[in-house]
Structures are given as C-alpha cells and as structure tokens.
C-alpha atoms as a PDB file:
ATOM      1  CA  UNK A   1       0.000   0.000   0.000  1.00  0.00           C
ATOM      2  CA  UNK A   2       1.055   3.687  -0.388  1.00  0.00           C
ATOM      3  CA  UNK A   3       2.458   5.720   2.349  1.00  0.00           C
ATOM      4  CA  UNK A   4      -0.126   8.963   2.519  1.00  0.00           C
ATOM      5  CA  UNK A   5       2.538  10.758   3.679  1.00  0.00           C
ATOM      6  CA  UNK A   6       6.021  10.903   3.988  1.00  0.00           C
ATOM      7  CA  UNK A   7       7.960   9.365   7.189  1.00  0.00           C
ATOM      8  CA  UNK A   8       8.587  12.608   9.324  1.00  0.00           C
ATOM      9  CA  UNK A   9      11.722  10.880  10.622  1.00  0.00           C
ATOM     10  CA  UNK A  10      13.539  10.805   7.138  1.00  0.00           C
ATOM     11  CA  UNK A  11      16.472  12.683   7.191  1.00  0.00           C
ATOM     12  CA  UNK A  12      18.380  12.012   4.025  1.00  0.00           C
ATOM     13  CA  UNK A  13      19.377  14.969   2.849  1.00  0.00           C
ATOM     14  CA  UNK A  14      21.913  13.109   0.052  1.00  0.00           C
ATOM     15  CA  UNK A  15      19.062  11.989  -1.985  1.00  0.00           C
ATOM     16  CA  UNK A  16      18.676  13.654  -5.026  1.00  0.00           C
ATOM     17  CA  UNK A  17      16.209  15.902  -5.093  1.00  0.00           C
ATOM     18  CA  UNK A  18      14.054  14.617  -7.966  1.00  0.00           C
ATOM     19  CA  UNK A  19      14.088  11.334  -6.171  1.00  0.00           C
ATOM     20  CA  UNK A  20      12.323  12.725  -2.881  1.00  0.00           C
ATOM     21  CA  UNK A  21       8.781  11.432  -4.592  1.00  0.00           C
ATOM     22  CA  UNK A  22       9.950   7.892  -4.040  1.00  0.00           C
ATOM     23  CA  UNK A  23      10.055   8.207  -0.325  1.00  0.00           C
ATOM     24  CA  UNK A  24       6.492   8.640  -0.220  1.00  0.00           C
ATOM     25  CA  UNK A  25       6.358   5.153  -2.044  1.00  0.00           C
ATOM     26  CA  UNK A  26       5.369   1.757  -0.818  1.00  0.00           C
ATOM     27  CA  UNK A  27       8.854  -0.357   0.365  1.00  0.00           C
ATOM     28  CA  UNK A  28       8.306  -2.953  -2.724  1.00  0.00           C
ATOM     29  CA  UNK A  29       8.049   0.202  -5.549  1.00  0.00           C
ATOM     30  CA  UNK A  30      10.793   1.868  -3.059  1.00  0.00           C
ATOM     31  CA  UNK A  31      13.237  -1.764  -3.998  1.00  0.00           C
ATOM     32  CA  UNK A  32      11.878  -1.926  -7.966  1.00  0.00           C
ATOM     33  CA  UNK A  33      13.611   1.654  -8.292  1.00  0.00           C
ATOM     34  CA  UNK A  34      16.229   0.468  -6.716  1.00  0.00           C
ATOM     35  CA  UNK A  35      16.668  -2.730  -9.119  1.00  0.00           C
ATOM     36  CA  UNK A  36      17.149  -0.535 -12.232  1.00  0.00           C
ATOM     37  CA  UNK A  37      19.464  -0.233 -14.377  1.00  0.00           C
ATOM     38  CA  UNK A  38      20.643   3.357 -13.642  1.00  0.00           C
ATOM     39  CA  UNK A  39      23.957   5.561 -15.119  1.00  0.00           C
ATOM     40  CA  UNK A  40      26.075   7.390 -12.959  1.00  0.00           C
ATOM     41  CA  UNK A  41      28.480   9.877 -15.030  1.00  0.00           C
ATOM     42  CA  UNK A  42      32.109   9.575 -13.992  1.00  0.00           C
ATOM     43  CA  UNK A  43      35.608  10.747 -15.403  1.00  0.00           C
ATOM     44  CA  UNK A  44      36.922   7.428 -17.160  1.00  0.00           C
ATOM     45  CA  UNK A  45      33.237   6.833 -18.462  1.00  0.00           C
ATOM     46  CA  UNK A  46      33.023   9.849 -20.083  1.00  0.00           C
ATOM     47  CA  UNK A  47      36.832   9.992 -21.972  1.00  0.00           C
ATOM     48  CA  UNK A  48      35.993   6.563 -23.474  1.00  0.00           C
ATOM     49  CA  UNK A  49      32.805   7.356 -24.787  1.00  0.00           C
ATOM     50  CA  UNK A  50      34.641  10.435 -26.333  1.00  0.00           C
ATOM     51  CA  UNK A  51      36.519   8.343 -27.862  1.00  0.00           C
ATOM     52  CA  UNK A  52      33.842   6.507 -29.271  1.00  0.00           C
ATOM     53  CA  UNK A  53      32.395   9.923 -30.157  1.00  0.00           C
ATOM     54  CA  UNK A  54      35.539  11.016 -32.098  1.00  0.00           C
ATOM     55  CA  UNK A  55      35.220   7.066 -34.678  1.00  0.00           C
ATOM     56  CA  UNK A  56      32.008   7.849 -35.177  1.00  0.00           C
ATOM     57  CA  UNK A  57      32.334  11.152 -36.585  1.00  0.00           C
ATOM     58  CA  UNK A  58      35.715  10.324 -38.574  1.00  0.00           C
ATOM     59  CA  UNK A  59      35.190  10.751 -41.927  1.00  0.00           C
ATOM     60  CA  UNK A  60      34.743   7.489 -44.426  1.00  0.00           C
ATOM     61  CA  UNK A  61      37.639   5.648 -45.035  1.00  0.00           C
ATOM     62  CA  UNK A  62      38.918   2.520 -46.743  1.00  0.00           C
ATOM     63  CA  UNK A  63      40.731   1.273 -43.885  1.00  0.00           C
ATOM     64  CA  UNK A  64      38.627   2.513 -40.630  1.00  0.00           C
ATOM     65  CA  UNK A  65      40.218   3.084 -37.104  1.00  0.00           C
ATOM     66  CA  UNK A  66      38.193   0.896 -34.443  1.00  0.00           C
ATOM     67  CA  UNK A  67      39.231  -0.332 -30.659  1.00  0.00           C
ATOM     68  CA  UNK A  68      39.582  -3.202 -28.806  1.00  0.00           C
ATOM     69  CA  UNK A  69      37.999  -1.948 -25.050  1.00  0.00           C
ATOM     70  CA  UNK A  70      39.017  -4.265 -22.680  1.00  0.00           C
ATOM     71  CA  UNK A  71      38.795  -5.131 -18.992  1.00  0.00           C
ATOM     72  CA  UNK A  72      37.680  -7.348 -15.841  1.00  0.00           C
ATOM     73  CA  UNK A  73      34.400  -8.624 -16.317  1.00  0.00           C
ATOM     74  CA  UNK A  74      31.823  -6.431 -14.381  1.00  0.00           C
ATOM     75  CA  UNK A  75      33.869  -3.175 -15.077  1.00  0.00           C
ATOM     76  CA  UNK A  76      31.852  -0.942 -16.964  1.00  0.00           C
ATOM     77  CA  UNK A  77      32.681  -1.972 -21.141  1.00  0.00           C
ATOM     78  CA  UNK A  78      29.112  -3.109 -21.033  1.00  0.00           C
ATOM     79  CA  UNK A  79      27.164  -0.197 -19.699  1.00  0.00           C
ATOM     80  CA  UNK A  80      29.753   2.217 -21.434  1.00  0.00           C
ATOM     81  CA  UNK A  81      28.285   0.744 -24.691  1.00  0.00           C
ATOM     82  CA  UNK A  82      25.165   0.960 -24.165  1.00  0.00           C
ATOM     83  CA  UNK A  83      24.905   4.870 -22.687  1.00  0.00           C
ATOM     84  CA  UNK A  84      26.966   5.277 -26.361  1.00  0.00           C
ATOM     85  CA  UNK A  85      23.984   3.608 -28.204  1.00  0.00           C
ATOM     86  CA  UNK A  86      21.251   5.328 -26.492  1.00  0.00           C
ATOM     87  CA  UNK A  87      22.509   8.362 -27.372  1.00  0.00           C
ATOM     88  CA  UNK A  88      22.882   7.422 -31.323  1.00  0.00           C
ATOM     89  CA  UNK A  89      19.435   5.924 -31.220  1.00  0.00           C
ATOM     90  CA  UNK A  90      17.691   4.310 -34.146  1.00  0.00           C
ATOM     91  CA  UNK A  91      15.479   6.432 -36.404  1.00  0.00           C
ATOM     92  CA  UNK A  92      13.614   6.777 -39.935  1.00  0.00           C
ATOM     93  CA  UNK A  93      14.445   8.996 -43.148  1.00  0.00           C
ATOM     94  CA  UNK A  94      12.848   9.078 -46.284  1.00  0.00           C
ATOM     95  CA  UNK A  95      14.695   8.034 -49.225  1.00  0.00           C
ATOM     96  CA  UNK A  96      14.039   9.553 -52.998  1.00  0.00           C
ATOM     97  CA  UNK A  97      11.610   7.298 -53.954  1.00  0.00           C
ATOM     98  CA  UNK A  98       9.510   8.915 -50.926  1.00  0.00           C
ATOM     99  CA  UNK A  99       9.958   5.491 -48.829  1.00  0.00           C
ATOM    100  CA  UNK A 100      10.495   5.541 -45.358  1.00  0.00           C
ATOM    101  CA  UNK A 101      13.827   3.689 -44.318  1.00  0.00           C
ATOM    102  CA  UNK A 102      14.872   2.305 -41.076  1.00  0.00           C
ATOM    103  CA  UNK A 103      18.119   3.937 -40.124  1.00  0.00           C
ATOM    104  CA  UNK A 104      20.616   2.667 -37.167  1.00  0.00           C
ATOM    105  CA  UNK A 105      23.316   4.821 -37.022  1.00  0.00           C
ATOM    106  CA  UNK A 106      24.826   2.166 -34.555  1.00  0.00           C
ATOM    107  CA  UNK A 107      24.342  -1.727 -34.406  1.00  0.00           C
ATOM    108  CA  UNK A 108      25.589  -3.238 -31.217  1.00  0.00           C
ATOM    109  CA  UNK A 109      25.703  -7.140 -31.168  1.00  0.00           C
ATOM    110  CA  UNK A 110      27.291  -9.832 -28.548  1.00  0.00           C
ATOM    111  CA  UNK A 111      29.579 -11.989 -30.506  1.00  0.00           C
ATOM    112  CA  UNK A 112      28.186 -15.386 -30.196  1.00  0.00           C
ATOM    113  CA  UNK A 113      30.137 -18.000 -28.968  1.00  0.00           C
ATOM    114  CA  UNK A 114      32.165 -19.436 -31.637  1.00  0.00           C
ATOM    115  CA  UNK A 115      34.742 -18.598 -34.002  1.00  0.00           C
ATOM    116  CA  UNK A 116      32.436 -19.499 -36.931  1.00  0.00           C
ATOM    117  CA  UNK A 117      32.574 -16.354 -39.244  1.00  0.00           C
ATOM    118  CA  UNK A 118      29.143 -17.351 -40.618  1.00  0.00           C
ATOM    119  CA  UNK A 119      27.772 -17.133 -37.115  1.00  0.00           C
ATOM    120  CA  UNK A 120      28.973 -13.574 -36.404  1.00  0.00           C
ATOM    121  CA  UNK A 121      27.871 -12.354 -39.293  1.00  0.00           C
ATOM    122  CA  UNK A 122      24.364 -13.955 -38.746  1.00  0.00           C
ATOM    123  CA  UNK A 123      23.835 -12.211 -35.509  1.00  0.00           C
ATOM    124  CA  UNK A 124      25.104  -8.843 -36.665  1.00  0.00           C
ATOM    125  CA  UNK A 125      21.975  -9.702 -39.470  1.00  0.00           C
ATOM    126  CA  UNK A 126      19.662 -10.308 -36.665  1.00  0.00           C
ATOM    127  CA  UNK A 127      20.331  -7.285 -34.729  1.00  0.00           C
ATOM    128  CA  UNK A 128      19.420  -5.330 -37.501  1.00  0.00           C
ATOM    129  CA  UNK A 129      16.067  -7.039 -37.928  1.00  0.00           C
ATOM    130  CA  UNK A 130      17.053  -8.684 -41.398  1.00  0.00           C
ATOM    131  CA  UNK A 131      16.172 -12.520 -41.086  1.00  0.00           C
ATOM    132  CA  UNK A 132      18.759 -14.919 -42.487  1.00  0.00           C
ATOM    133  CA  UNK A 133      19.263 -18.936 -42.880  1.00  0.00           C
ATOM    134  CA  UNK A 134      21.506 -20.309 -41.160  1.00  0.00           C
ATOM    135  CA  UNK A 135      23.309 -22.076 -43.852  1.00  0.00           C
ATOM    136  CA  UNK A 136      23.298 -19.299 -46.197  1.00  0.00           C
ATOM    137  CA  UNK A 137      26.588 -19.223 -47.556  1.00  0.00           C
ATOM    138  CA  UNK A 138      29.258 -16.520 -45.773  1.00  0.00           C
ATOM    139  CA  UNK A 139      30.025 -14.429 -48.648  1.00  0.00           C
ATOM    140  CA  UNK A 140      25.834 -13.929 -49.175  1.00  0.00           C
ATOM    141  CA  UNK A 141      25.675 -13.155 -45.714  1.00  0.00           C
ATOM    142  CA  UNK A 142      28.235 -10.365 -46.204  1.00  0.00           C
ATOM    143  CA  UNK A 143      26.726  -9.287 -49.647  1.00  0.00           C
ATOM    144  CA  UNK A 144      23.233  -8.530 -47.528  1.00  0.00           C
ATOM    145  CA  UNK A 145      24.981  -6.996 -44.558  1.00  0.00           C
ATOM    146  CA  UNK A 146      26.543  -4.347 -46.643  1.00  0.00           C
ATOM    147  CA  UNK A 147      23.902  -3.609 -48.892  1.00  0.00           C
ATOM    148  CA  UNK A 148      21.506  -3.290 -45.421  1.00  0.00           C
ATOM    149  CA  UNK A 149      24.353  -1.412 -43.667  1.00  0.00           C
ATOM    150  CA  UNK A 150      24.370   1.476 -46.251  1.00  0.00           C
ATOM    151  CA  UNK A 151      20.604   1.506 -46.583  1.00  0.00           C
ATOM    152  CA  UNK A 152      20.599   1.725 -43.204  1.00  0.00           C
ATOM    153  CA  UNK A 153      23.023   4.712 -42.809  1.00  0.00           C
ATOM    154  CA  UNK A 154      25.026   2.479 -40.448  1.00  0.00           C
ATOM    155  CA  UNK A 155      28.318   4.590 -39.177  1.00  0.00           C
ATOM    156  CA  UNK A 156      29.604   2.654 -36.764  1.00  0.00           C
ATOM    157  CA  UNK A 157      29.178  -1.440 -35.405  1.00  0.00           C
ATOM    158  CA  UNK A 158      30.029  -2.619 -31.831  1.00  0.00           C
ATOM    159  CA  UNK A 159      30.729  -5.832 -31.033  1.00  0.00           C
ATOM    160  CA  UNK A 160      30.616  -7.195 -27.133  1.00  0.00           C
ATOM    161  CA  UNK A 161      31.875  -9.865 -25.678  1.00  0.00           C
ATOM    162  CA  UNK A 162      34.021 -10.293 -28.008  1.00  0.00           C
ATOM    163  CA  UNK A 163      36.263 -12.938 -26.474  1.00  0.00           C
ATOM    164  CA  UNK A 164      33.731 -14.981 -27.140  1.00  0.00           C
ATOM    165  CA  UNK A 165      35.318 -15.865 -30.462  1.00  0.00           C
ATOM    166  CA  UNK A 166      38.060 -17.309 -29.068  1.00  0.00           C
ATOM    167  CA  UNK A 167      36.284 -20.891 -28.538  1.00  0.00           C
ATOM    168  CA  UNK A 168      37.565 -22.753 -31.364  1.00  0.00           C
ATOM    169  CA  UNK A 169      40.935 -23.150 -33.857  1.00  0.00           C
ATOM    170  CA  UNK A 170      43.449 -20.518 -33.711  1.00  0.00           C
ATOM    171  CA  UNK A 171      43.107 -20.689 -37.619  1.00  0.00           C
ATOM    172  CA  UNK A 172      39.112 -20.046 -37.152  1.00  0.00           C
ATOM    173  CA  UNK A 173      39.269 -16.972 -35.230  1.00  0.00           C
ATOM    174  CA  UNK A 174      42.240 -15.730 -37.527  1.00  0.00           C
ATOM    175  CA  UNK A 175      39.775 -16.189 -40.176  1.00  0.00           C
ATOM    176  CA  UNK A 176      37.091 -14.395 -38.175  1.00  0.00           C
ATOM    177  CA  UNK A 177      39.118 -11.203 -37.513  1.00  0.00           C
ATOM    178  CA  UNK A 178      39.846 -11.222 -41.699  1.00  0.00           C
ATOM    179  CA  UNK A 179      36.193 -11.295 -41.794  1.00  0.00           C
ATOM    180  CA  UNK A 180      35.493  -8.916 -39.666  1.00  0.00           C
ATOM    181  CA  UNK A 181      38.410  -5.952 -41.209  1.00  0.00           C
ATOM    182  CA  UNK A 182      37.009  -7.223 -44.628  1.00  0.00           C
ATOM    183  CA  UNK A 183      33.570  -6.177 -43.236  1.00  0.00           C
ATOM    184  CA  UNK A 184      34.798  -2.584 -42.427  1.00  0.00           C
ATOM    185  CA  UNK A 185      36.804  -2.015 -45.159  1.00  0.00           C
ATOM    186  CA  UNK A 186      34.265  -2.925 -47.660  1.00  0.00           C
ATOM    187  CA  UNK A 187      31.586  -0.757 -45.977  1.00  0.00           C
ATOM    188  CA  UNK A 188      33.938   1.896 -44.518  1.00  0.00           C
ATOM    189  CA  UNK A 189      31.751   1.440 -41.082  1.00  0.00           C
ATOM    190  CA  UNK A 190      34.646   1.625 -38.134  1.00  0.00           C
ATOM    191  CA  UNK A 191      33.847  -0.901 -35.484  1.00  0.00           C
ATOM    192  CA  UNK A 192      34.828  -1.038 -31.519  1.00  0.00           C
ATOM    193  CA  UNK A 193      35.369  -4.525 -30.174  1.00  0.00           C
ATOM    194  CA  UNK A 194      34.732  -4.779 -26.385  1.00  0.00           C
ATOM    195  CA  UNK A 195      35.947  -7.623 -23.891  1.00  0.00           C
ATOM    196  CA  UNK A 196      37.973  -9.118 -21.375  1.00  0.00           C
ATOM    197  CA  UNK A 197      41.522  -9.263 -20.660  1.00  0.00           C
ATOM    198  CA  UNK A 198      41.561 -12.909 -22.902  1.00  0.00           C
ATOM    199  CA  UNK A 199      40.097 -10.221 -25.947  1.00  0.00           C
ATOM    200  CA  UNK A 200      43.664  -9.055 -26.512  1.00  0.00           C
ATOM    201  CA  UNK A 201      44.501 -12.844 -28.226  1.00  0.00           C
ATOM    202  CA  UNK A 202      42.296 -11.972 -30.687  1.00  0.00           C
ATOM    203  CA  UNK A 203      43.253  -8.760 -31.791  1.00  0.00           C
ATOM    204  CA  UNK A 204      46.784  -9.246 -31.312  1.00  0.00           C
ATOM    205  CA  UNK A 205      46.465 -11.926 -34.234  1.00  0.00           C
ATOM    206  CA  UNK A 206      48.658  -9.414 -36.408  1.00  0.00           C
ATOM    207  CA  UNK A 207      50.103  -6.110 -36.517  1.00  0.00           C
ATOM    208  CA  UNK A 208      47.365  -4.782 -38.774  1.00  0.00           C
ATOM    209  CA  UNK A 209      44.310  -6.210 -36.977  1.00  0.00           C
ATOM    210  CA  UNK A 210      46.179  -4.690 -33.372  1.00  0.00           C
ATOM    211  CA  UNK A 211      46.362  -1.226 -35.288  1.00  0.00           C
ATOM    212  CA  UNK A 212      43.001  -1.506 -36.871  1.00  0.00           C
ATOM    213  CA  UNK A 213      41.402  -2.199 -33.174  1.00  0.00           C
ATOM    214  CA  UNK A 214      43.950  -0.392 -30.547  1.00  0.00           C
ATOM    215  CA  UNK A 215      43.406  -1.968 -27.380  1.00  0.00           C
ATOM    216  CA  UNK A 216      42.601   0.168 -24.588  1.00  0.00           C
ATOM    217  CA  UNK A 217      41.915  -0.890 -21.339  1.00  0.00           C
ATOM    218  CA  UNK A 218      39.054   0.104 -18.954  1.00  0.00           C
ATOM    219  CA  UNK A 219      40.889  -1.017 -15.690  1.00  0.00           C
ATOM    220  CA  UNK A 220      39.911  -1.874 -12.375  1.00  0.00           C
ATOM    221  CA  UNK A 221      39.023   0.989  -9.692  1.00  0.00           C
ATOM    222  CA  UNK A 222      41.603   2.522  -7.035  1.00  0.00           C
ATOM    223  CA  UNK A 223      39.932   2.720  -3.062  1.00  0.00           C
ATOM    224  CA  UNK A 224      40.308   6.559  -3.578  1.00  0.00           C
ATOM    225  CA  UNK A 225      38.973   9.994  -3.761  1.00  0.00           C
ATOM    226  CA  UNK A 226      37.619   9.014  -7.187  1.00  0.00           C
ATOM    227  CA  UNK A 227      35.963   5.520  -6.001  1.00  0.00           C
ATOM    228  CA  UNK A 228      34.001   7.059  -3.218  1.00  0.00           C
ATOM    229  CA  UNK A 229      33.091   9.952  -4.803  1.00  0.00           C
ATOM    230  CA  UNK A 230      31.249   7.405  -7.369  1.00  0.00           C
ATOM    231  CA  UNK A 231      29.733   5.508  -4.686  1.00  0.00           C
ATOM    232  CA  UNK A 232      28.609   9.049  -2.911  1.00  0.00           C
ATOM    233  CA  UNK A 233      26.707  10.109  -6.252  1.00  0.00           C
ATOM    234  CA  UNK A 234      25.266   6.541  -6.524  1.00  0.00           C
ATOM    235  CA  UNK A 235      23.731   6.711  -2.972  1.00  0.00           C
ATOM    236  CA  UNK A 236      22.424   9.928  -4.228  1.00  0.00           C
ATOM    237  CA  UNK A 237      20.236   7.760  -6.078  1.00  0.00           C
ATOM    238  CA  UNK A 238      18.997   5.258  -3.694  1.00  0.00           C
ATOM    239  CA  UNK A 239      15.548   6.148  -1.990  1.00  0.00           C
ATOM    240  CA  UNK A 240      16.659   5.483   1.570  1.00  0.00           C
ATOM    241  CA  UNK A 241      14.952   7.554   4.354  1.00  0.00           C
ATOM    242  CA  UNK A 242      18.423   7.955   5.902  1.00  0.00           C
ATOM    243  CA  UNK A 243      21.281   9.136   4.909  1.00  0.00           C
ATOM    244  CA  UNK A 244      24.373   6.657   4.535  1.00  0.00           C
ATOM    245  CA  UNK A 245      27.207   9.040   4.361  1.00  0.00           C
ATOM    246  CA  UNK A 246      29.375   6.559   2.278  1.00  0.00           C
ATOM    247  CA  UNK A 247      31.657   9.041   1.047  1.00  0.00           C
ATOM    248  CA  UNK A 248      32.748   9.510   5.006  1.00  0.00           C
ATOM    249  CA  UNK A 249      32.560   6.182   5.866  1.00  0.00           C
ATOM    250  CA  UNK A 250      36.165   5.153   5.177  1.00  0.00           C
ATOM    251  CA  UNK A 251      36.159   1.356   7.242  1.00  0.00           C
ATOM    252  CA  UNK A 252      32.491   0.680   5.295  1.00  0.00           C
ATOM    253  CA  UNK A 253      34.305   2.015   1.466  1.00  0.00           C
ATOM    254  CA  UNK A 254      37.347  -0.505   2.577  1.00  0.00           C
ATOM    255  CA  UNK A 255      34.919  -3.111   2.724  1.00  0.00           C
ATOM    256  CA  UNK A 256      33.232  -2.032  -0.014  1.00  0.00           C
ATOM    257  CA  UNK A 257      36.370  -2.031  -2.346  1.00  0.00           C
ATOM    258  CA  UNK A 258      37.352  -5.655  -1.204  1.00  0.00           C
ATOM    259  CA  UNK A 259      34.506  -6.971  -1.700  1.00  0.00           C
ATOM    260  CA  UNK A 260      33.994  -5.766  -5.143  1.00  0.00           C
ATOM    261  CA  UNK A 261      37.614  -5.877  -6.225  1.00  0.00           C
ATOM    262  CA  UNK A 262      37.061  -2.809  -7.764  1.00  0.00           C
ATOM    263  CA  UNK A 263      35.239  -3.845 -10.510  1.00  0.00           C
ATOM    264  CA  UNK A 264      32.189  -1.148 -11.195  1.00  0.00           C
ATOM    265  CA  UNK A 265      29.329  -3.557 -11.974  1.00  0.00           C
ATOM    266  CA  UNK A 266      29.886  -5.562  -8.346  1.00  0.00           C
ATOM    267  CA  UNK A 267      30.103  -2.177  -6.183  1.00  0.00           C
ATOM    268  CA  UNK A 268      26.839  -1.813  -7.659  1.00  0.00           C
ATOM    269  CA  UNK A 269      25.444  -5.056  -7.530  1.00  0.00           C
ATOM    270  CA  UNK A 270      26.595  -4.666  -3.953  1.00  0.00           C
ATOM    271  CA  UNK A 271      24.990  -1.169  -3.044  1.00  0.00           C
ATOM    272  CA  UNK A 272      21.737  -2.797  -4.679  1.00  0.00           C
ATOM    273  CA  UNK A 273      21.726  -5.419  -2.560  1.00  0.00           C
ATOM    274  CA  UNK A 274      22.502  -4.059   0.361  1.00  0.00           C
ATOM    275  CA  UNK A 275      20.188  -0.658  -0.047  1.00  0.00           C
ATOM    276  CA  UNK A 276      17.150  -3.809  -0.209  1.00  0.00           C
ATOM    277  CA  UNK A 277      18.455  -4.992   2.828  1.00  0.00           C
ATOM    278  CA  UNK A 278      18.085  -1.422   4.129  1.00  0.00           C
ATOM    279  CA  UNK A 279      14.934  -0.735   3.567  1.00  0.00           C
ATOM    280  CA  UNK A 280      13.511  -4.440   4.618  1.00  0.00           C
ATOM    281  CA  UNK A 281      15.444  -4.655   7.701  1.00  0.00           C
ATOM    282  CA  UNK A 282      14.063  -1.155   8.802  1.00  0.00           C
ATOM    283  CA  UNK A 283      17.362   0.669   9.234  1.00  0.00           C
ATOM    284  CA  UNK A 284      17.046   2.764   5.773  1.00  0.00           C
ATOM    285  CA  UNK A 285      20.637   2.855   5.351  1.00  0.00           C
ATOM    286  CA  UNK A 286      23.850   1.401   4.112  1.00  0.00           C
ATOM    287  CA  UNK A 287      25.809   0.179   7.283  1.00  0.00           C
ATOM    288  CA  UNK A 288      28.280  -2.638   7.462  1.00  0.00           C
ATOM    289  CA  UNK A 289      25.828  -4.891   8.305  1.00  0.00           C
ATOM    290  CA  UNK A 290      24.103  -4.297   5.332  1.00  0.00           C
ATOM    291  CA  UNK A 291      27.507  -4.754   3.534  1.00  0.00           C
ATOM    292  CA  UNK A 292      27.780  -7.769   4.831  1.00  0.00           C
ATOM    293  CA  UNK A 293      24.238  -9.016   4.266  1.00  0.00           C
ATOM    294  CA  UNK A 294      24.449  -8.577   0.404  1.00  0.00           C
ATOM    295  CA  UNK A 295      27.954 -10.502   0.895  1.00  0.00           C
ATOM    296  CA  UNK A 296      26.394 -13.649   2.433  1.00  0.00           C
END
C-alpha cells in the first residue's frame, strides 16, 4: 500500500532531489527503483565514450580506425556501450523514392560464442532485424549486410563480448578477424570490439588487426577519492529515508572495495543489494551490516 505521507523521521538529505517522490512510495516500488538499471556519469566513463564519439564522426575511409575496449568482467565496457547507443538511437528517413527507411546509425551485437565467421555475421543480421538462414553461404551473408548497412546509414558497429570468439581453432578466429576488417573495409563502417583481458589474443592476431582495433583498457578501480566519490553520487540515487554518508565512511568504502575488487558492476550489484536490505530490515541505510548481508 502507499504511504499517505512521507515518514517525518527521514532525514536524508543526500538523496537527489528529484528522487524525494519515491520516499512517499510503498517499500516494494521503493526496492523496484532500486533494481534498475541506472547511469552514474564519472571521469573514465566519459573519456571513453569520447573516444567513441571522435570514430564515429571520422570521416569514411577505406581502412577505418576501431578499438579493442578491454577489462575485468563487471567493469563498466558493457554499460559504457550501451549509454553510447542510447545516445545514437535508431530512427527513420525518407529516401528519394519517398519510402520511409529504417536507419541505425549504430548496431551493437554480442559476438556469439564461436569462431564461426558465418555465425557472427548472422547475428550482426539479426540485430538489424534482417532474417537470415543459417546455412546461407558466408560471402551472401556479407553481400546482404553491406547492402543493409548502407541503406541503413550504419556509421559505426560494436561488437561485445568479443572474447567470445576465441572458442575454437586458432586458424578459425584468424579467419574471423579477416572477416570482420574485410567487413569494415568494404563498408567503410569503423567498429569497436569490447571484452575481457583474454580479448587481446584476438586482436593481437597481427600487426594490422592490433592497429586496426587499438586496445585500450578500462581497468579496475583505485579505493580513492575518485571511487568514493562514485559511490557518494550513486547513494544519491537510492531512496533510503536515511542518509548513509558513504563518502565519510572510510572502514564501510574498505569493505566495499574488497569486496567488489574494484570492478564497477559488483560495487553496484553490492549497493543494490545491500540498499534492499536497508529498507527491509528497517534501518534505511547502508551500514556494514548491510555490507555484509548482500555478501552472504
């Protein structure tokens, strides 16, 4: 049921402003908000997606300039990626025949596992909405993806998880890679490749596929100014009637750190979990104990 009014003991005075409504919320809606998927801006974010920025706005070229982003799992490529796409999202022009076309400036796909060219390309098909056989030969499959590519006014392709590929030969996934800087030179689309640590092996193939994708590497957090000033904005946007104080809280933002390794996605998997334990154990804020409840 609905709290009427708002708990005249609440005293968080970090919540976000625009977030205030929620406190007036039953717990369970109070714990869905919680749940969400939610972006926090924060300096490394923000220089890699500039760099994204900057490929797709080079000009057209017969040999495009991609990258290889790399890390731990649970350390941001992911979510990175997808705050790139939502801001490129898909739309509609109208060609000169008067027809409306589908346009997707970007086309993000997870690289399926296996080093089967045909299968890559398939799901790069599929995540533009253009159905395909499975045993269509590769070099149709590559004849439709460019013709759809151009109609579609695609300028740049992302490819996650793309250590994926490396389940198979070493001579299949060197074939792959081909495939894949075949793909972008024959379209001129540049395309980022994203990963863990194992992704390196298969860009690293040759000197032209490493230059064609330069690695960069998204690495793990420091327990510093910059780490708990993330996890201060990010309790900024938890609806707890209390206020946590994280960002002073220097034994809980140890624990914190350790726990997560400093990987991005587990701190906030953790802060999640433990902001539900929170609110259902009545203390409406982050403590150790609640720490140590989404630990166990």
């Amino acid at each position: 049921m609905e709290n009427d009014k708002m708990d005249n003991t609440v005293t968080n005075n970090n919540l976000a402003p625009q977030l205030y409504k929620y406190l007036h919320m039953s717990d369970e809606k109070r714990i869905e908000f919680i749940q969400r998927d939610k972006w926090i801006d924060y300096p490394l974010a923000n220089k890699v997606l500039q760099k994204i920025e900057d490929i797709f706005n080079a000009p057209i070229s017969i040999r495009p300039k991609g990258m290889l982003l790399y890390g731990e799992s649970y350390n941001g490529k992911t979510a990175i990626l997808k705050k790139f796409c939502r801001a490129h999202l898909p739309g509609e022009y109208t060609d000169e025949d008067g027809d409306i076309i589908n346009m997707i400036p970007v086309v993000y796909v997870e690289a399926p596992p296996s080093s089967e060219e045909s299968r890559i390309l398939s799901a790069i098909l599929a995540s533009i909405g253009v159905s395909v056989k499975y045993n269509e030969k590769v070099h149709k499959k590559e004849e439709d993806l460019l013709y759809y590519l151009k109609l579609m006014q695609t300028k740049l392709i992302i490819i996650d998880e793309i250590h994926n590929v490396l389940h198979g030969a070493h001579t299949k996934m060197t074939q792959l890679m081909a495939s894949l800087k075949s793909l972008s030179n024959k379209s001129g689309i540049p395309m980022i490749l994203a990963g863990t640590e194992n992704a390196l092996a298969a860009v690293t193939i040759d000197a032209q596929t490493k230059s064609r994708f330069k690695p960069y590497e998204l690495k793990p957090w420091e327990n510093d100014e910059t780490f708990g000033r993330f996890v201060a904005t990010f309790e900024a946007m938890l609806p707890l009637k209390n206020a946590s104080n994280l960002y002073m809280n220097k034994k809980l933002l140890a624990e914190l750190y350790a726990a997560s390794g400093g990987a991005l996605g587990e701190t906030l998997n953790i802060l999640q979990t433990a902001a539900i334990a929170a609110i259902r154990n009545k203390n409406e804020k982050i403590t150790i104990e609640e720490i140590q409840t989404a630990l166990s």
